[in-house]
N, C-alpha and C. Protein backbone atom coordinates (compact mmCIF):
# COMPACT_ATOMS: atom_id res chain seq x y z
N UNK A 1 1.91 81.83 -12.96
CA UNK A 1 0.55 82.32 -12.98
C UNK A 1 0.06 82.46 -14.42
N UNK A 2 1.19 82.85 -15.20
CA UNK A 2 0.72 83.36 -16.73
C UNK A 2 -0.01 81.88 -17.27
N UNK A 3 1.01 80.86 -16.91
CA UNK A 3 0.67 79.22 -17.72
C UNK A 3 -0.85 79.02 -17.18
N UNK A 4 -1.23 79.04 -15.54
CA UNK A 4 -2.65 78.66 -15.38
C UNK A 4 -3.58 80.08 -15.74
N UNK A 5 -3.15 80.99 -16.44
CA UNK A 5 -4.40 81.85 -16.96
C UNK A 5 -4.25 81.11 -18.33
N UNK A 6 -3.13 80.19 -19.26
CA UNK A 6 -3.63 79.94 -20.40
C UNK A 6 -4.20 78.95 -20.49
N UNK A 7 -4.10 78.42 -19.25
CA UNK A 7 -4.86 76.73 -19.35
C UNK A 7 -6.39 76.70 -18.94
N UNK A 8 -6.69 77.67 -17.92
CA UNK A 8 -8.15 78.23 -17.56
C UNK A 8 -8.45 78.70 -19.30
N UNK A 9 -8.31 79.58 -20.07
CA UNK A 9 -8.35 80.01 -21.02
C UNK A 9 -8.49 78.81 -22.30
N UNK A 10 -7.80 78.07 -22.38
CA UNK A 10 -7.80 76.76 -23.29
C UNK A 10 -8.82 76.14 -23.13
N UNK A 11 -9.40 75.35 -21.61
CA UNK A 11 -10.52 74.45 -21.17
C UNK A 11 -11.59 75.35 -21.11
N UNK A 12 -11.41 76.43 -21.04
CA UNK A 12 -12.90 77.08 -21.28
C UNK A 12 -13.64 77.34 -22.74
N UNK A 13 -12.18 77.52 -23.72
CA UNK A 13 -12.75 77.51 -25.04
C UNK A 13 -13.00 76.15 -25.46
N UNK A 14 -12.81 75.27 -24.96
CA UNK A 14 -12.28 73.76 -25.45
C UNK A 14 -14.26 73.38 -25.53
N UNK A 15 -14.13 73.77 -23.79
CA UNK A 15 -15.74 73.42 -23.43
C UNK A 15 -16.84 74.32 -24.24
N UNK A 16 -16.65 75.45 -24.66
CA UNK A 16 -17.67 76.37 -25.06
C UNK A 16 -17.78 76.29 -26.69
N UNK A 17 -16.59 75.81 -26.90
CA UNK A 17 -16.69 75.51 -28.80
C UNK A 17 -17.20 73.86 -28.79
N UNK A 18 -17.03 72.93 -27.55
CA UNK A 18 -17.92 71.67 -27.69
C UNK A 18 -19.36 71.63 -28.28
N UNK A 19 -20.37 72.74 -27.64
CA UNK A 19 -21.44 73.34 -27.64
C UNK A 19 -22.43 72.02 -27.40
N UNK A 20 -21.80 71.15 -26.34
CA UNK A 20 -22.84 70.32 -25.65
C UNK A 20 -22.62 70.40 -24.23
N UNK A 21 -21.72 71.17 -23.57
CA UNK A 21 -21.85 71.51 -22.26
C UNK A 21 -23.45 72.43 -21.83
N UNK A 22 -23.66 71.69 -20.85
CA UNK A 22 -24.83 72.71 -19.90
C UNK A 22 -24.17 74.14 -19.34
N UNK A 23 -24.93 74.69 -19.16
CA UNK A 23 -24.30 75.99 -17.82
C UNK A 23 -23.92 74.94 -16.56
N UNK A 24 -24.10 74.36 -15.65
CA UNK A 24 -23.93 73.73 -14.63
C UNK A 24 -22.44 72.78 -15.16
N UNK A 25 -22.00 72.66 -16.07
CA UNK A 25 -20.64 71.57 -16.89
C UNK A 25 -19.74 72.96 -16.91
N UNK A 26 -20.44 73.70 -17.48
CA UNK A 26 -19.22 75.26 -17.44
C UNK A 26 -19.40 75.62 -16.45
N UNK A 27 -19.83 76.08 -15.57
CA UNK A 27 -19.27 76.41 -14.68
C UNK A 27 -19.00 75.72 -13.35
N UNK A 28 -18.93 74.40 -13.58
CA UNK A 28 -18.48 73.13 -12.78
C UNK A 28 -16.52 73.56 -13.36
N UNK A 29 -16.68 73.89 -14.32
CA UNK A 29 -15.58 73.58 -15.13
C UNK A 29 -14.41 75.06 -14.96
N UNK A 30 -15.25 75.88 -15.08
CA UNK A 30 -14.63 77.30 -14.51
C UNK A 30 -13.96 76.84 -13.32
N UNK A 31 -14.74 76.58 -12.32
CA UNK A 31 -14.62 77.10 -10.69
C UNK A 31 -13.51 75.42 -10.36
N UNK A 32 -13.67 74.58 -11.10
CA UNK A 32 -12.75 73.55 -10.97
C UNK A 32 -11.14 73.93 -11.39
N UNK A 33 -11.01 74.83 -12.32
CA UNK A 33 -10.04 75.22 -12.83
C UNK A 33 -9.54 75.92 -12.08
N UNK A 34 -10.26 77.18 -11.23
CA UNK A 34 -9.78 77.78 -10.61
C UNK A 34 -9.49 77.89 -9.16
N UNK A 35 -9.82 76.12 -8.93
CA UNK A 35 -9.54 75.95 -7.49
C UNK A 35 -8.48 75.03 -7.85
N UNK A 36 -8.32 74.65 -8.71
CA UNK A 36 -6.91 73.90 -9.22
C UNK A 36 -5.49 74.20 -9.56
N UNK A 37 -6.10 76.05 -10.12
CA UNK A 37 -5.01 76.80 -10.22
C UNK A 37 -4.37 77.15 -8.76
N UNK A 38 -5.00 77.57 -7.90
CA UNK A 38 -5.23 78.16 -6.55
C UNK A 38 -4.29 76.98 -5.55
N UNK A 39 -4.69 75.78 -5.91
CA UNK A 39 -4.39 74.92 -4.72
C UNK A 39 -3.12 74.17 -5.08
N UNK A 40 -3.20 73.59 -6.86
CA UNK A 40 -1.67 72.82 -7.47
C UNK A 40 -0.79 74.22 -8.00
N UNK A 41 -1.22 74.71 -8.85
CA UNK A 41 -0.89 76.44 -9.12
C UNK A 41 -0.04 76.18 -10.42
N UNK A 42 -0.15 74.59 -10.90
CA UNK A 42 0.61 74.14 -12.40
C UNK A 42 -0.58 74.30 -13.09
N UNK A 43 -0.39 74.31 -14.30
CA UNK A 43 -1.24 73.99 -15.48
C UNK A 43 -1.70 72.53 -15.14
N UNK A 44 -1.71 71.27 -14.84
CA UNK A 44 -2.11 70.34 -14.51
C UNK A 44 -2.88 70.32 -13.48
N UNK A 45 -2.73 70.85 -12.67
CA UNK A 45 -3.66 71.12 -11.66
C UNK A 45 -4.47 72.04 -12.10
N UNK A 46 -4.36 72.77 -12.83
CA UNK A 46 -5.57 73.71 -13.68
C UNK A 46 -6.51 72.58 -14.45
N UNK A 47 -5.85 71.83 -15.01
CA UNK A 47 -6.93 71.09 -16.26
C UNK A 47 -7.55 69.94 -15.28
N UNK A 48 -6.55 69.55 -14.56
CA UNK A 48 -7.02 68.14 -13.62
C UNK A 48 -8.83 68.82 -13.33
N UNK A 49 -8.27 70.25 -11.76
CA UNK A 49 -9.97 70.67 -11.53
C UNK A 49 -10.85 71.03 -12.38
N UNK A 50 -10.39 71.28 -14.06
CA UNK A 50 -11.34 71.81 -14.44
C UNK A 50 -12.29 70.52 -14.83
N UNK A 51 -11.51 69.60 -15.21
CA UNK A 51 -12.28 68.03 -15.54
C UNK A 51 -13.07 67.16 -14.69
N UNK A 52 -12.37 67.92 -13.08
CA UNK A 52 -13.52 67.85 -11.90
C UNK A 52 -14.21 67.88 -11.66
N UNK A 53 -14.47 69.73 -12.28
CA UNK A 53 -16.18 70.50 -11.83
C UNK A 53 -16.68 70.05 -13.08
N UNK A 54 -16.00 69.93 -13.90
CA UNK A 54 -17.00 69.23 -15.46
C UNK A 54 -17.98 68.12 -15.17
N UNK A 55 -17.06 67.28 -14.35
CA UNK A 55 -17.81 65.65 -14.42
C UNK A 55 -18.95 66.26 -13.02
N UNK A 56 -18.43 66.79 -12.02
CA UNK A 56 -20.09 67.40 -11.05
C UNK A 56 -20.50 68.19 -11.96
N UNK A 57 -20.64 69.04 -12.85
CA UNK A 57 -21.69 69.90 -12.78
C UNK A 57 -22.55 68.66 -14.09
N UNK A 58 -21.65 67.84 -14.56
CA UNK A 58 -22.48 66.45 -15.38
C UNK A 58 -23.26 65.80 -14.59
N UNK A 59 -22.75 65.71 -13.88
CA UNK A 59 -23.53 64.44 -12.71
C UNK A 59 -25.27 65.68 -12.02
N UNK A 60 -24.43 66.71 -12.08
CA UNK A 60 -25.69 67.20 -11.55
C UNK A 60 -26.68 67.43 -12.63
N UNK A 61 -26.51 68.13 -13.43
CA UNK A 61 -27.53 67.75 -14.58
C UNK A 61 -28.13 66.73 -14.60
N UNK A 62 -27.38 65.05 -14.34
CA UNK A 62 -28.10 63.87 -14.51
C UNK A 62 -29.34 63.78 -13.16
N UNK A 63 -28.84 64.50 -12.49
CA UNK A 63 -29.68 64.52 -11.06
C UNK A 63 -31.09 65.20 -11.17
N UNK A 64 -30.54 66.19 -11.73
CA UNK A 64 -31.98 67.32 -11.42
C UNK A 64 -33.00 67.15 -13.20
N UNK A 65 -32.16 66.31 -13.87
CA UNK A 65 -33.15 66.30 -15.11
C UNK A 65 -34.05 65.34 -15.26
N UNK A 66 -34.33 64.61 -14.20
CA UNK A 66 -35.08 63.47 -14.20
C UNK A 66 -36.64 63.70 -14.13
């Protein structure tokens, strides 16, 4: 549990010091992480979902900014 609180913790600073994520990329990216932690319960499965909800909450931005 300790490893996927540091990997939730890593991809969230990773994304928030990028400072070109949207709100909808972070928290695509949160809730990916933490259904990744939840369901694989490795650190890989932490980063895998968080790169998940990243690329939807991207895609949705591309959707609704038109």
């Amino acid at each position: 549990m300790l490893k996927s609180s540091i990997a939730v913790t890593v991809v969230a600073a990773v994304a928030a010091l990028s400072g070109c994520a949207s709100q909808a990329e972070l928290v695509g990216a949160g809730t990916g992480a933490a259904v990744g932690a939840a369901v694989g319960g490795g650190p890989m499965a932490t980063v895998g979902g968080a790169m998940v909800g990243y690329g939807a909450g991207h895609v949705y931005d591309q959707k609704h900014d038109q």
